[in-house]
Structures are given as structure tokens and as C-alpha cells.
Protein backbone atom coordinates (compact mmCIF):
# COMPACT_ATOMS: atom_id res chain seq x y z
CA UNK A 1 0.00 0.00 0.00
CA UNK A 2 1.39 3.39 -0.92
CA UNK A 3 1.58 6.28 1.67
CA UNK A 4 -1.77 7.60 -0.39
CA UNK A 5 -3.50 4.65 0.00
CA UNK A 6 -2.17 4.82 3.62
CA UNK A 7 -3.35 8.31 4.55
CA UNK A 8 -7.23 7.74 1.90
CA UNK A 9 -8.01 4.89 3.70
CA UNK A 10 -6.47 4.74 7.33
CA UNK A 11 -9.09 5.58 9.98
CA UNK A 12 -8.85 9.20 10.71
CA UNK A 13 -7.21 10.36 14.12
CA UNK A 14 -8.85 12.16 16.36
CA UNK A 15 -7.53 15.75 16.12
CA UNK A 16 -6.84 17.26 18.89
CA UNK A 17 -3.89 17.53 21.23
CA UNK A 18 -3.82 17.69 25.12
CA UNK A 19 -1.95 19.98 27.70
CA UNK A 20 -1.88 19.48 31.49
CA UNK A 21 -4.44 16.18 30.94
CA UNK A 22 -7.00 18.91 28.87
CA UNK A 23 -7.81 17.86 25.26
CA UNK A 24 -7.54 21.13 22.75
CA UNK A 25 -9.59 20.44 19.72
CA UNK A 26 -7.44 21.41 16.31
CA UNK A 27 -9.74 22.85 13.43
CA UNK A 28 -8.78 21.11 10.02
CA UNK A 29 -5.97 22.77 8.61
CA UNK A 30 -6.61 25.17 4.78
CA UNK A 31 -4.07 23.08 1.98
CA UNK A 32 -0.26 23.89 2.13
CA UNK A 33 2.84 22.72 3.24
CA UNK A 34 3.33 23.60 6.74
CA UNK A 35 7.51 23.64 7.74
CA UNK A 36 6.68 22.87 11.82
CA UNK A 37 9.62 23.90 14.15
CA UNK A 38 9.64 21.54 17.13
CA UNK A 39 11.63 21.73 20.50
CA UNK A 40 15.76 21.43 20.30
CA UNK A 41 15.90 19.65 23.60
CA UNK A 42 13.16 20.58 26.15
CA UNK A 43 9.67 19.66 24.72
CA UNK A 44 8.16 22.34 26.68
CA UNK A 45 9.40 24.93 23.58
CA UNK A 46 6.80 23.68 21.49
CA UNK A 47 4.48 26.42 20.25
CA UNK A 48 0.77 25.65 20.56
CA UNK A 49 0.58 26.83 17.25
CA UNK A 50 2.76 23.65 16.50
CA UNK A 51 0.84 21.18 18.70
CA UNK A 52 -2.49 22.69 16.32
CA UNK A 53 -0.83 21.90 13.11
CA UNK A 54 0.46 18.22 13.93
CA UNK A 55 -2.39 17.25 15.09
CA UNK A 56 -4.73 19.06 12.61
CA UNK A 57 -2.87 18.17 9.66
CA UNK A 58 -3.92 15.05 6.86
CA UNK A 59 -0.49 14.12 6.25
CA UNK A 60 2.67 14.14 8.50
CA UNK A 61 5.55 14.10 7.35
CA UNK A 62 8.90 14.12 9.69
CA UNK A 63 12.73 13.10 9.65
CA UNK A 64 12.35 9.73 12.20
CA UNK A 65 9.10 8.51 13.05
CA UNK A 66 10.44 7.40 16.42
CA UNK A 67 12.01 10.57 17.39
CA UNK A 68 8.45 12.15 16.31
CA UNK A 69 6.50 10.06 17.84
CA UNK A 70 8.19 11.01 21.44
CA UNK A 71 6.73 14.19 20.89
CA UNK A 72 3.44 13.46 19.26
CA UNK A 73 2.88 10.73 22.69
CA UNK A 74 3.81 13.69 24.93
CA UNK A 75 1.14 15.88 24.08
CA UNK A 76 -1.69 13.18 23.23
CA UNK A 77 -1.50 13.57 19.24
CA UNK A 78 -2.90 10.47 17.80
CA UNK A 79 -1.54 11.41 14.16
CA UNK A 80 0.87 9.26 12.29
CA UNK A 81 3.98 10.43 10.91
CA UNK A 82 5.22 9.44 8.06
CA UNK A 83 9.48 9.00 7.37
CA UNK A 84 10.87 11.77 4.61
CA UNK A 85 14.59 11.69 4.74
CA UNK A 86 17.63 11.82 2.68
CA UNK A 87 17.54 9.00 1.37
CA UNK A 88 13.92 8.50 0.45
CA UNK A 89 13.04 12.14 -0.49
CA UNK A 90 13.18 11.37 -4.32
CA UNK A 91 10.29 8.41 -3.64
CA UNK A 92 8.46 10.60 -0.92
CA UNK A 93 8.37 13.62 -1.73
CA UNK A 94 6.24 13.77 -5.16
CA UNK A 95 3.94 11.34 -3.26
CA UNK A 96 3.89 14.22 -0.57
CA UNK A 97 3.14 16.64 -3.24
CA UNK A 98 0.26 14.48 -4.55
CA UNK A 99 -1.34 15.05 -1.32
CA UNK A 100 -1.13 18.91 -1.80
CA UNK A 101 -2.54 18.51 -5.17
CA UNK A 102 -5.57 16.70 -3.78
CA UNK A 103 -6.71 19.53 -1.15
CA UNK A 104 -4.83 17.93 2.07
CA UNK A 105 -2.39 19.81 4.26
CA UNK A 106 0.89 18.26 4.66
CA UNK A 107 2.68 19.36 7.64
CA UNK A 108 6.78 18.14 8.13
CA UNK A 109 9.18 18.13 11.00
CA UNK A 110 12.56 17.77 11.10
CA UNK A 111 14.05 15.77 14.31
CA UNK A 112 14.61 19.24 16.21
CA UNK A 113 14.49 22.57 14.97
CA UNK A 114 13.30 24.44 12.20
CA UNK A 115 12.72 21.94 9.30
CA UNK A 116 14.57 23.21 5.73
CA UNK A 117 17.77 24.40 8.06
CA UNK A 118 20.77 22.03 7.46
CA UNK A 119 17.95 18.86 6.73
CA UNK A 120 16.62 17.48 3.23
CA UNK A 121 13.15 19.02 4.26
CA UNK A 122 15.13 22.38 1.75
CA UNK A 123 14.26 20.53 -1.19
CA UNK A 124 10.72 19.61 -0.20
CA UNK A 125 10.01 23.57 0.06
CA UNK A 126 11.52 24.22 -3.22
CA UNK A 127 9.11 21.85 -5.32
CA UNK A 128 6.22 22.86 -3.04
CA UNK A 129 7.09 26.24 -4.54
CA UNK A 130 7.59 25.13 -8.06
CA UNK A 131 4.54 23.68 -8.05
CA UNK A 132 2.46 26.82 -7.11
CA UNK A 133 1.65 25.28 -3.41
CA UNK A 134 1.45 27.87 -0.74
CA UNK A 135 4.37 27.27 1.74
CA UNK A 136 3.36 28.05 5.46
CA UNK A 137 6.80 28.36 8.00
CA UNK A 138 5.64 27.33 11.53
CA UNK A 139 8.52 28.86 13.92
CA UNK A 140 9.86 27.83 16.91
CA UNK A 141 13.11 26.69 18.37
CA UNK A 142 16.04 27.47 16.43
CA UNK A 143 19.76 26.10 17.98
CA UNK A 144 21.24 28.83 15.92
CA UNK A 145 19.45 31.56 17.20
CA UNK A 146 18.92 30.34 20.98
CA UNK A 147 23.02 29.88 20.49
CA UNK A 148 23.89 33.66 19.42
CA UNK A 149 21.33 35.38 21.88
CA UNK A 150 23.11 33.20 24.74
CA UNK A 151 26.80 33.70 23.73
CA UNK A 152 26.50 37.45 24.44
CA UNK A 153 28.18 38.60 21.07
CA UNK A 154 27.37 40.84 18.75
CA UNK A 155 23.95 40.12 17.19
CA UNK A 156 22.90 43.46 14.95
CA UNK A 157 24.39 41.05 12.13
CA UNK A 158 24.92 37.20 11.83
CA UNK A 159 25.69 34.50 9.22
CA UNK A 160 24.69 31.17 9.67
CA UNK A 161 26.97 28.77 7.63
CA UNK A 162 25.48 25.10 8.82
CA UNK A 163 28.47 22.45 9.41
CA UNK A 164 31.95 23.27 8.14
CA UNK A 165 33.72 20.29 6.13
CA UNK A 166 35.61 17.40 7.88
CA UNK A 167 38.78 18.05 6.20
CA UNK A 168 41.41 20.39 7.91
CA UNK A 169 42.28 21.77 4.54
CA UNK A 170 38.66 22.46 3.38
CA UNK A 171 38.03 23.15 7.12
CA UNK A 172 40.15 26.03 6.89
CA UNK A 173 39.16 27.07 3.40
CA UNK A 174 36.06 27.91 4.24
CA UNK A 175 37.23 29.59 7.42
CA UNK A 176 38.79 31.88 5.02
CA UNK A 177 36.05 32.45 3.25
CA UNK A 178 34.92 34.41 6.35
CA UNK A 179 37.43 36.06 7.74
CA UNK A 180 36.28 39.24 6.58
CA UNK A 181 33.10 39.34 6.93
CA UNK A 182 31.96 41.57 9.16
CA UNK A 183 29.28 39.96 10.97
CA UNK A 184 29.07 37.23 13.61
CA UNK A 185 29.25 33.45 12.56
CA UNK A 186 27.41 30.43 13.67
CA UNK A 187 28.18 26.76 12.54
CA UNK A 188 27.23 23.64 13.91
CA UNK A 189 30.00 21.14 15.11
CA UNK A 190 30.38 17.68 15.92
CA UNK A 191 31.83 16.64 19.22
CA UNK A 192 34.34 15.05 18.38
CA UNK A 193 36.04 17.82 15.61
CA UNK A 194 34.79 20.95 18.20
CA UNK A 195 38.85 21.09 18.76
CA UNK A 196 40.41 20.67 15.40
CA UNK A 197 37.59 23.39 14.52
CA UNK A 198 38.67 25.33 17.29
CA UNK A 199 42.64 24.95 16.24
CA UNK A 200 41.97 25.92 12.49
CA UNK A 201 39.53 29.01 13.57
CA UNK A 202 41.77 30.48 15.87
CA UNK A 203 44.66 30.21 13.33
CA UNK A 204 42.74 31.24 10.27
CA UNK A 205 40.35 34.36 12.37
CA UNK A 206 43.02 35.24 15.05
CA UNK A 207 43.28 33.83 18.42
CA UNK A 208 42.15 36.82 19.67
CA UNK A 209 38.36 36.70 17.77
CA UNK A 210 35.58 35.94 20.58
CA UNK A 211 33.65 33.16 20.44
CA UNK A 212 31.46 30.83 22.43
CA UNK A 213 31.03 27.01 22.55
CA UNK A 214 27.34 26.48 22.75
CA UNK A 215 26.63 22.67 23.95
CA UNK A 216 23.23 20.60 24.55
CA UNK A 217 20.96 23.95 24.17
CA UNK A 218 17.76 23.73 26.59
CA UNK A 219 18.79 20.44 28.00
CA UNK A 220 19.46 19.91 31.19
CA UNK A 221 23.26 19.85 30.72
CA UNK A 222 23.23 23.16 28.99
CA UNK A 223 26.75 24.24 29.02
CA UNK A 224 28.39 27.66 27.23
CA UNK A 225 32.15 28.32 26.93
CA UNK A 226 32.87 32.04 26.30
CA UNK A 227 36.16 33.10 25.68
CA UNK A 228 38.67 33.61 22.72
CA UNK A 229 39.05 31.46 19.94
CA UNK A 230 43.12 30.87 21.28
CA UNK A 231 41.77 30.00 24.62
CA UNK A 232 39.23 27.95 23.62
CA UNK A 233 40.71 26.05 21.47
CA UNK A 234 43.70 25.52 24.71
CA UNK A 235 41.03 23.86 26.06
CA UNK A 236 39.35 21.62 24.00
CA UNK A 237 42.82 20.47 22.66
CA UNK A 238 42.51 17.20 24.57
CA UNK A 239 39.07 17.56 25.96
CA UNK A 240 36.53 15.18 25.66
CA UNK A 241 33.30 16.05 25.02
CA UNK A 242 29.47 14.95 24.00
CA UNK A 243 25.96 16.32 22.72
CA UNK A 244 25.20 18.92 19.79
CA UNK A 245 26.91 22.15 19.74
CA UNK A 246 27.09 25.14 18.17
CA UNK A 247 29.93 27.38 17.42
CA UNK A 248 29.58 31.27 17.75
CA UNK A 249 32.37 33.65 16.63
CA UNK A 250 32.18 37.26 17.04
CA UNK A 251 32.84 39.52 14.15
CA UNK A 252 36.65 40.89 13.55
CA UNK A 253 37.48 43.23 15.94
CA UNK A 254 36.87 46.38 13.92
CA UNK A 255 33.15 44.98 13.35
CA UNK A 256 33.04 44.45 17.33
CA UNK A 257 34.73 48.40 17.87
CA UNK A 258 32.08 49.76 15.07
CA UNK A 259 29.09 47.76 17.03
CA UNK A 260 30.57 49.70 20.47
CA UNK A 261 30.13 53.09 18.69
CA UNK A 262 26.54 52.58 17.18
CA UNK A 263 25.63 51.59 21.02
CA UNK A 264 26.99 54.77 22.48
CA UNK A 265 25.32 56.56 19.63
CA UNK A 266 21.76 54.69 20.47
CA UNK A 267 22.61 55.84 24.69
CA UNK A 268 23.77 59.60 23.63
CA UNK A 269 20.09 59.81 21.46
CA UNK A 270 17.89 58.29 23.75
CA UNK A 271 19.64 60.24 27.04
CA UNK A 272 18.77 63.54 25.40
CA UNK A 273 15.40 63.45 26.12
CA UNK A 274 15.25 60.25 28.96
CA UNK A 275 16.88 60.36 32.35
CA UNK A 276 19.63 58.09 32.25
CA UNK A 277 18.17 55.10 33.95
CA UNK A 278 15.27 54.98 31.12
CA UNK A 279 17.35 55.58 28.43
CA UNK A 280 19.54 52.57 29.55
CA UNK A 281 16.08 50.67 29.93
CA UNK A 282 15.21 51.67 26.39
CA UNK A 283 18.60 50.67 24.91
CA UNK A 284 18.36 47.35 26.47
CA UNK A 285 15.31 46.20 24.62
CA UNK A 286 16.69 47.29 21.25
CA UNK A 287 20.14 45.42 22.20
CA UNK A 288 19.48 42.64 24.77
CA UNK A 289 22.66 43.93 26.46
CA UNK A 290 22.51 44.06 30.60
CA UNK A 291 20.54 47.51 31.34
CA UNK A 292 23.19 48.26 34.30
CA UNK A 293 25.96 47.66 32.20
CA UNK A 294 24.30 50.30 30.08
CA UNK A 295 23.22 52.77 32.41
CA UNK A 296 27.15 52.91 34.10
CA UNK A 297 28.31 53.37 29.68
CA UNK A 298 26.22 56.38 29.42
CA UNK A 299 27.17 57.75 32.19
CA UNK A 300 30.79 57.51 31.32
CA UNK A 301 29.76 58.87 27.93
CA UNK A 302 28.46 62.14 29.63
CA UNK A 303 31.04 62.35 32.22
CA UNK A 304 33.65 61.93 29.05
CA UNK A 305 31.54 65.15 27.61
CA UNK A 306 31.72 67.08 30.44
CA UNK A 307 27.78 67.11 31.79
């Protein structure tokens, strides 16, 4: 039987989805490829939004069924996912698109995160596209993101560049590829290279360039290492470690000195018409930076002007 006959003629779930032992009814979702982001570690980042769509949708699609399934049986959602992965995407996914051209919803999942980012799910988007289906992004959790807002470095501009290559040679390559750009980078990293990547980075960018180690994000052994790329990679020379990570390096240091400036310019504007404790409130929300770190700045700033 093929995964239409599967999802015309398997009894229909029930659709709804529960939360603290209460069933929430999902309405039947309009046609379209929904791209669901689902929790990177700690199931309680799922977005009710998300809970609405897998449980609402006629066809789920995911990355594992069994890692799926985990979250569908922790929040009562009786739907069946269905596998679309590397290595059955050119079998699955015109099936998947049959379903779209038939009315049904299709909703897909990646094993963590925000499916199309660093998983085969990219190429399902782009033919949902082709085809004139409307795409529908679901966010949520995102290890890149939840890694640069929680390694404290600049964030007014970042790149995200996915896994660097196993290589040293083409390891450093791409490095180089970066070194000038003037924005803050993000990769992810296996365990076991996090110190070769660390070795080649801090000879390629400068041993000086910030950085921060980002491991198991919103598990419970949630770990970051912030410090230079030199010093870092001192330390995971030798070390042995486990879990995902994710790499942060801050911009070169002329990007990090020009970032300084446009935050002393965002103080010295709002302080012209806020006391200073406000306008240090105000600049915090734009920044994310610490509002008493801010509040002491400006008042260096005017003390440096002479108020």
C-alpha cells in the first residue's frame, strides 16, 4: 500500500492535542505545506501553534518517526507520521506533493528545529514552490538563534553557515572564506572535531576573535564556553566532550569596535530626552545587552563630555 492509500483509507485520528491532561480540539488545517519547528531539547518549547498543526494536519511528514512520535505521545497527538529523509526524499516527496494537489495539508518536522535548516526538508520547500503550493513556516526553536542570543556577542548582524567540512584543509578554506566578513558566525559542530575546529579558527580568524562554545541547548546539561578562539581552542585540545553544539564567533574586531560606537550613539540619542536610567532601559530592549551595564556606559559617555 502506498503512503496515499495509507493516509485515503487509514481511519482518521482524532484531532486534537492535550496539555496538562486537557484535550484542545485542532480545526482542520486550509491546503499547504506547513515547515513545523519543534523543541531542540526541552519539549516544553513547542508552540501551541505547532501542537495545532500536527495534530490538525492530513499528512505528517517528519525526519524519524520514532524521534516524532516522542513528541506526538507527549502531548496526546494520535496522528501518524510518516518518514521523509535523505535518502527517500526522491520516492516521498512527489507522493507528498500528490497530497497537496488533492486539497490535504501536509505538515513536516525535522528531528529538532526548524525543518529546511541544514535537513533534506530544503528541497521539499523548493518543489512545493515550483509547483504553485502555498508554503506556510511554523517557527519555533532554532539552535542557531537560541546559540547567538546566549553567547552574548554581537547580534545586529549574523551569518549562519550550517556544518563546516571534515577536512582540515577544506576546514580552513572555508574559514577563510569568512574572515572578513563583518558579521558574527554560527556553525554547527560535531563533538568530536569541536577542537580541530577550534585549532583551524583560531589560526585562520586570530586567536584573539571571541567566540562561544554552545553545547546541549535547553537540556538539562546546557553548558556555554565564552572566551577567545586561542583560549578555547587551549582547552578543548585534549578535551573530551558529548551532545550537539554550536559554534559562535564574534565579528573581527573592527566589526566588534564599530558595534561599540553605534551603542553609544543609540545611549547619547535616547539620554537627550530620557533620564539616564530609562534611556539605559530603552537601549536594552533594542540590544538585549545588561541595562546596568548600560546605564554605568552612558554615564561615562556624559562624564567623558563634560555634563
Amino acid at each position: 500500500m502506498t503512503l496515499n492509500d495509507q493516509a485515503e483509507h487509514a481511519p482518521k485520528p482524532a484531532r486534537s492535542f492535550r496539555l496538562h491532561n486537557v484535550s484542545v480540539p485542532s480545526r482542520p488545517l486550509e491546503p499547504a505545506l506547513y515547515l513545523v519547528a519543534t523543541p531542540i531539547g526541552n519539549l516544553g518549547d513547542i508552540t501551541l501553534r505547532a501542537l495545532e498543526v500536527l495534530a490538525g494536519a492530513d499528512v505528517l511528514a517528519c525526519e524519524d518517526t520514532r524521534v516524532t512520535r516522542v513528541l506526538l505521545d507527549r502531548f496526546g497527538i494520535q496522528n501518524r507520521p510518516y518518514a521523509y529523509h535523505e535518502h527517500n526524499a526522491n520516492e516521498v516527496g512527489p507522493k507528498l506533493m500528490e497530497h497537496l494537489g488533492a486539497g490535504r495539508s501536509v505538515a513536516l518536522v525535522s528531528d529538532a528545529g526548524t525543518p529546511l535548516v541544514s535537513d533534506p526538508g530544503y528541497r521539499l520547500g523548493q518543489l512545493a514552490i515550483a509547483e504553485g503550493y502555498r508554503v506556510v513556516p511554523i517557527p519555533g526553536a532554532s539552535a542557531p538563534l537560541a546559540a547567538l542570543v546566549g553567547s552574548g556577542l554581537p547580534n545586529d548582524a549574523f551569518l549562519f553557515a550550517g556544518f563546516l567540512p571534515s577536512k582540515d584543509k577544506a576546514r580552513r578554506d572555508r574559514l577563510a572564506e569568512f574572515s572578513d566578513v563583518m558579521a558574527t558566525l554560527i556553525f554547527f559542530e560535531s563533538p568530536h572535531r569541536i577542537g580541530a575546529t577550534l585549532s583551524a579558527a583560531a589560526d585562520v580568524l586570530g586567536a584573539e576573535r571571541q567566540a562561544a562554545v554552545c553545547r546541549e541547548l535547553t537540556k538539562t546539561f546546557e553548558e556555554f564556553r565564552r572566551a577567545s578562539l586561542g583560549a578555547l581552542a587551549e582547552e578543548y585540545r585534549d578535551k573530551s566532550v558529548k551532545g550537539e553544539i554550536v559554534l559562535v564567533i564574534g565579528p573581527p574586531l573592527a566589526a566588534a569596535e564599530a558595534a561599540e560606537a553605534d551603542i553609544d550613539a543609540l545611549l547619547l540619542k535616547h539620554g537627550e530626552t530620557l533620564p539616564a536610567a530609562k534611556a539605559a532601559a530603552e537601549v536594552a530592549k533594542l540590544t538585549g545587552l545588561p541595562r546596568k551595564v548600560l546605564y554605568q556606559r552612558l554615564l561615562d559617555l556624559r562624564s567623558a563630555d563634560g555634563e
